[in-house]
C-alpha atoms as a PDB file:
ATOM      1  CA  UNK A   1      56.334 116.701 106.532  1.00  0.00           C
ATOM      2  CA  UNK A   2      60.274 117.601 107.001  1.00  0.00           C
ATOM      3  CA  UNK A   3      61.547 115.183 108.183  1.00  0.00           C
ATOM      4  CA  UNK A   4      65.954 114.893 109.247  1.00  0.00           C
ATOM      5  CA  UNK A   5      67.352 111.483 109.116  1.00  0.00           C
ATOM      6  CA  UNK A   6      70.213 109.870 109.909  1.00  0.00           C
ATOM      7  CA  UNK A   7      72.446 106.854 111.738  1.00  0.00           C
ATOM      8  CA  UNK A   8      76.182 105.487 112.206  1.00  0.00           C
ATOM      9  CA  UNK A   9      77.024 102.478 110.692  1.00  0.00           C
ATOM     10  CA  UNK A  10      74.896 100.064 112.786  1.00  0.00           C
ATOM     11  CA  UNK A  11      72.109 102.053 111.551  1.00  0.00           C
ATOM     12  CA  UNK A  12      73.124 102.542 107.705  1.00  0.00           C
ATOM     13  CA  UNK A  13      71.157  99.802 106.257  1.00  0.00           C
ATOM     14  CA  UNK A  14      68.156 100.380 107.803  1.00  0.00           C
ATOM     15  CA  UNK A  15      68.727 104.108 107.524  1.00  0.00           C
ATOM     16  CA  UNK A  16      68.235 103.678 103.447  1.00  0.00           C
ATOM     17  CA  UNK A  17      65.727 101.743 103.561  1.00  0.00           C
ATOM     18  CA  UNK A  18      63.269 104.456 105.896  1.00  0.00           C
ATOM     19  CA  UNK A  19      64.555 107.188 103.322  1.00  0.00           C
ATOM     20  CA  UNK A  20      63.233 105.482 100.371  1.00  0.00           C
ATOM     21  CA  UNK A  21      60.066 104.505 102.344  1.00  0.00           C
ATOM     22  CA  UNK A  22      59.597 108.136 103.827  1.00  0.00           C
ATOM     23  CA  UNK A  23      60.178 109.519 100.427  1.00  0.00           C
ATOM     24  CA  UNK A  24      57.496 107.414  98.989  1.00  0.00           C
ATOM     25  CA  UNK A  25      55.086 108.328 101.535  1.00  0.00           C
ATOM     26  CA  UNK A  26      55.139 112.283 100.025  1.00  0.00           C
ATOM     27  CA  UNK A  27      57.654 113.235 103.126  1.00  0.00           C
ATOM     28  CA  UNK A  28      60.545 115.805 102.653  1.00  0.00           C
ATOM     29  CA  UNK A  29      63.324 113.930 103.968  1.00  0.00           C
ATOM     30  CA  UNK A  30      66.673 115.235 104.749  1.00  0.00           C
ATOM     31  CA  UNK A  31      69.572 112.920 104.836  1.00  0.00           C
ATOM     32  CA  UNK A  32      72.239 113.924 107.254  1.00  0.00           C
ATOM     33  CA  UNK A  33      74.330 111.343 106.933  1.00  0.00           C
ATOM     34  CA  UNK A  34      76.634 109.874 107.103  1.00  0.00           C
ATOM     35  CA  UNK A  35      76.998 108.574 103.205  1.00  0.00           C
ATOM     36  CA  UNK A  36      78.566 105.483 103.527  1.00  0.00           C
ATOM     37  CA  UNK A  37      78.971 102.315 106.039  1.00  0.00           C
ATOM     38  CA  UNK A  38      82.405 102.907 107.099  1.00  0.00           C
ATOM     39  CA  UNK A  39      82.972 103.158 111.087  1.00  0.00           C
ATOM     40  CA  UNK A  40      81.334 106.520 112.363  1.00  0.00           C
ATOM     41  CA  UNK A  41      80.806 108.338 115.673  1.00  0.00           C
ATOM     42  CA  UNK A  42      77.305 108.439 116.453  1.00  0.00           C
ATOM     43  CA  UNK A  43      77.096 111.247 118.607  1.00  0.00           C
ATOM     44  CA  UNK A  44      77.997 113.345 115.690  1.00  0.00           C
ATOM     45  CA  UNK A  45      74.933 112.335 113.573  1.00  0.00           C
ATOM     46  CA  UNK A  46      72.318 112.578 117.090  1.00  0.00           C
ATOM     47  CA  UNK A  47      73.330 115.839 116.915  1.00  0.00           C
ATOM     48  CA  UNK A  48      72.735 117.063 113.634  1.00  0.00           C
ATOM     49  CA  UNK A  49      69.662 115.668 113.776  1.00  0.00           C
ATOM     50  CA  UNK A  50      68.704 117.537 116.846  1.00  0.00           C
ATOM     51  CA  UNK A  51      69.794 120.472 116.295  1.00  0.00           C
ATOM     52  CA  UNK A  52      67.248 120.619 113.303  1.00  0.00           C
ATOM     53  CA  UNK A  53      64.689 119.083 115.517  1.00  0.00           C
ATOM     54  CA  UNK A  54      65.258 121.947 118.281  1.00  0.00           C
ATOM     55  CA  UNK A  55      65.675 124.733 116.082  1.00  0.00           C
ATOM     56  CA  UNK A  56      62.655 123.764 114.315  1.00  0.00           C
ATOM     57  CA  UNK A  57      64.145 123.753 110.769  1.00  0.00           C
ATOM     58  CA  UNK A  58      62.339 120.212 110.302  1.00  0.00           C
ATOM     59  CA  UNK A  59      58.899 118.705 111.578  1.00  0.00           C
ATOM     60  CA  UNK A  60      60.781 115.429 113.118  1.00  0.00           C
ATOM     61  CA  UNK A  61      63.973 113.374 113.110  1.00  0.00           C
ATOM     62  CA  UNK A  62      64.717 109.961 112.777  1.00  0.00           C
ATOM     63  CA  UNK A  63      67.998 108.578 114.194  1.00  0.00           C
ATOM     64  CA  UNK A  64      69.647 105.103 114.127  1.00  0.00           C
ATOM     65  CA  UNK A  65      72.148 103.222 115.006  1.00  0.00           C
ATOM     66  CA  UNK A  66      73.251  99.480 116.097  1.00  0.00           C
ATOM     67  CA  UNK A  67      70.444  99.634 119.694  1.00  0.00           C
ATOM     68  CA  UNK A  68      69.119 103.558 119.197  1.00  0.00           C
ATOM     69  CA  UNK A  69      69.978 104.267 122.772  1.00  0.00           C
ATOM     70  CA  UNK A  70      73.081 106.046 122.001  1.00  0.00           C
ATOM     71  CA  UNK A  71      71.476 107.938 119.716  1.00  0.00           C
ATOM     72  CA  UNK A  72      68.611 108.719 121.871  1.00  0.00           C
ATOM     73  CA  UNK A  73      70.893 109.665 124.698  1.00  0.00           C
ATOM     74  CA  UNK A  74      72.806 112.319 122.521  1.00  0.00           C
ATOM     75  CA  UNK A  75      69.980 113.568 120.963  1.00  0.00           C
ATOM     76  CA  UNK A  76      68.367 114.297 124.407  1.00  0.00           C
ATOM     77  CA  UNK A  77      71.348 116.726 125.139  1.00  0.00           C
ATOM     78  CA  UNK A  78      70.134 118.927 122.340  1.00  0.00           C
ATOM     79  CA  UNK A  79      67.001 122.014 123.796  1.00  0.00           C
ATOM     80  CA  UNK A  80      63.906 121.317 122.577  1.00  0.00           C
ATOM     81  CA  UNK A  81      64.243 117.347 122.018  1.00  0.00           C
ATOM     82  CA  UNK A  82      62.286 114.350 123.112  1.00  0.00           C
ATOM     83  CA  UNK A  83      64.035 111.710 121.571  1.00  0.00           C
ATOM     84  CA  UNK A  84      62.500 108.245 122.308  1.00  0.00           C
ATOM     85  CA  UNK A  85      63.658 104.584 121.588  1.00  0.00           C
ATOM     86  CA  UNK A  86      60.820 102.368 120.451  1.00  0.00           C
ATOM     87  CA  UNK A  87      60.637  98.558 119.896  1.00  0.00           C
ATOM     88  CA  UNK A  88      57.170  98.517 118.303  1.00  0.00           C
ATOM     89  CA  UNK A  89      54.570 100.003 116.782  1.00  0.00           C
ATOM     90  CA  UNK A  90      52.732 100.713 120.198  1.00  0.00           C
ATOM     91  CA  UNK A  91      55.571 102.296 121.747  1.00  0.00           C
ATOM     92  CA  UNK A  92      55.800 104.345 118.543  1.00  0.00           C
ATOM     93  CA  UNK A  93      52.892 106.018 119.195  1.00  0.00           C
ATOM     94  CA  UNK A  94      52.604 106.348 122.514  1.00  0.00           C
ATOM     95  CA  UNK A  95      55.454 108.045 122.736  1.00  0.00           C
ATOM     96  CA  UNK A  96      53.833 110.492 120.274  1.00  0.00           C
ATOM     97  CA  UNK A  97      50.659 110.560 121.859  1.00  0.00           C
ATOM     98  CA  UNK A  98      51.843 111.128 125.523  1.00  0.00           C
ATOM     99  CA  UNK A  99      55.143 112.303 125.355  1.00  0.00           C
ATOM    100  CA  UNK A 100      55.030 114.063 121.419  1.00  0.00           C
ATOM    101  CA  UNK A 101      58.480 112.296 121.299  1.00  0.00           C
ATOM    102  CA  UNK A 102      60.160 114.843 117.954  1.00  0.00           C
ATOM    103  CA  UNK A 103      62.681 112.417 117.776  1.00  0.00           C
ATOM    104  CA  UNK A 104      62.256 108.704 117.062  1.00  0.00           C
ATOM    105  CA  UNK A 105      65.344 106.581 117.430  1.00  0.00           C
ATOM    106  CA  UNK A 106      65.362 102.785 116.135  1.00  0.00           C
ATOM    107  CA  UNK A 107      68.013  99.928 116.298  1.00  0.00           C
ATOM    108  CA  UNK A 108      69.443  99.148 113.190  1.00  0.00           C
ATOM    109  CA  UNK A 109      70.954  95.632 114.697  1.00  0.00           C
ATOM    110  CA  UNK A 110      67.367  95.119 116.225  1.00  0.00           C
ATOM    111  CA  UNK A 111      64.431  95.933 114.057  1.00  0.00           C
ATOM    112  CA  UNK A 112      63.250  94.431 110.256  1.00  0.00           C
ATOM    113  CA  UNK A 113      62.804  97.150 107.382  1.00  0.00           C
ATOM    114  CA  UNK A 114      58.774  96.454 107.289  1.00  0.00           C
ATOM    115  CA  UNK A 115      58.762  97.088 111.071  1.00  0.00           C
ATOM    116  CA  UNK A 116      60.659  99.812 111.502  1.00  0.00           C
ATOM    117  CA  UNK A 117      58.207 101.773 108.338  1.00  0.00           C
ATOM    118  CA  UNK A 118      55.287 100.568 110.151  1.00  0.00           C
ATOM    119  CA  UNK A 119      57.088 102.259 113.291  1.00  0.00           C
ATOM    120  CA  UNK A 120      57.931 105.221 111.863  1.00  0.00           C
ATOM    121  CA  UNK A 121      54.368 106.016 109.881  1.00  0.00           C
ATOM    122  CA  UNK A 122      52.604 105.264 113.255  1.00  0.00           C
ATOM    123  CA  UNK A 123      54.471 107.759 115.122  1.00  0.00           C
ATOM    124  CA  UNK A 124      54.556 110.538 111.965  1.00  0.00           C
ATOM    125  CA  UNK A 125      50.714 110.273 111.999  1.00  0.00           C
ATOM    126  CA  UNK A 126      49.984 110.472 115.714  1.00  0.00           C
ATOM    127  CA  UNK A 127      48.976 113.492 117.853  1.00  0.00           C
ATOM    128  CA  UNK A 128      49.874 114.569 120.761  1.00  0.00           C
ATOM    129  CA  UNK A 129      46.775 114.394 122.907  1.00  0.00           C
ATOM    130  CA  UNK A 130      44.997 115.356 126.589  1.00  0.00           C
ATOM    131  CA  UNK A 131      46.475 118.091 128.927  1.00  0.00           C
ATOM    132  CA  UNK A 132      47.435 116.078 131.357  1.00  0.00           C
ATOM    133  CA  UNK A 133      50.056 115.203 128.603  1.00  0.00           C
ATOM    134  CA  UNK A 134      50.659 118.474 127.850  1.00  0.00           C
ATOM    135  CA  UNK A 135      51.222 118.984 131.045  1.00  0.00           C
ATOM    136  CA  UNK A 136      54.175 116.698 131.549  1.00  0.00           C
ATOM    137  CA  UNK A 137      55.847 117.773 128.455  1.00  0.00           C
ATOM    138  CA  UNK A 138      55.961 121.621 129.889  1.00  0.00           C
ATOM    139  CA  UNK A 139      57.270 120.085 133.206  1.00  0.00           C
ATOM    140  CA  UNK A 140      59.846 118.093 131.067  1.00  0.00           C
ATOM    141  CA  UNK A 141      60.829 121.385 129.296  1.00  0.00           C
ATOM    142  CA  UNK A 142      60.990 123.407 132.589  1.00  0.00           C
ATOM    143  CA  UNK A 143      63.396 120.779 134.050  1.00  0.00           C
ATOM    144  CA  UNK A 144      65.681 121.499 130.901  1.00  0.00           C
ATOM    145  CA  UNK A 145      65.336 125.416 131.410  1.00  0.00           C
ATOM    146  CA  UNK A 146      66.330 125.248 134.796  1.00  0.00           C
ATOM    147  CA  UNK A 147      69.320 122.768 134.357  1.00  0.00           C
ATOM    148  CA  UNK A 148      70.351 125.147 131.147  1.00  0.00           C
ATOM    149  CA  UNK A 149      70.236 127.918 133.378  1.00  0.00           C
ATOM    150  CA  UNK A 150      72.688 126.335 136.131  1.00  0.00           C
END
């Protein structure tokens, strides 16, 4: 899988650590910065991120910083993303399973190495399942048409 990854500096640490772990797991992972732990704006890096999401040039993205809700926020700006926050392992794949969340975003500040692996191979091997699901994801996407549109 192609997966896009990247954080501020909240998120740095823990950002290293999922690269090495994704890498081991056979995954194709795409660093997108940024390179180092100096003081960064994280709406910069959501987007990047997002934009490969939406566009399709990757399977899924993984964002963090300090709390992952900024990230999740910006990322949500971006067509064609459903960016979730996650604490666990359940909420990981739930918000596969119902809401085939493309983005994950994870709180650097927040959430232990092991956790956040466990986290992100949960949600990377999850399916989007039942039509009442599917459902609510084409209602989510016709809410973002029509607000595009406006």
């Amino acid at each position: 899988m192609r997966v896009a990854i990247a954080s501020d500096h909240g998120g740095f640490g823990l950002k290293r650590e999922l690269i090495f772990h994704l890498a081991q797991r056979g995954h194709e992972v795409h660093d997108l910065g940024p390179l180092t732990s100096d003081s960064v704006d994280y709406p910069a890096y959501a987007e990047l991120v997002a934009r490969q999401v939406g566009a399709r040039e990757v399977d899924a993205g993984v964002l963090v910083c300090g709390s992952g809700i900024g990230m999740s926020i910006a990322a949500n700006k971006v067509a064609g993303v459903r960016a979730a926050v996650v604490q666990d392992v359940e909420h990981a794949r739930l918000a596969r399973e119902h809401n085939d969340a493309n983005v994950l975003c994870l709180g650097g500040r927040f959430t232990a190495a092991p956790l956040a692996a466990d986290m992100v191979d949960a949600w990377l091997s999850t399916e989007c399942t039942g039509e009442r699901h599917r459902k609510r994801i084409t209602l989510i996407a016709d809410i973002e048409n029509r607000t595009a549109a406006s």
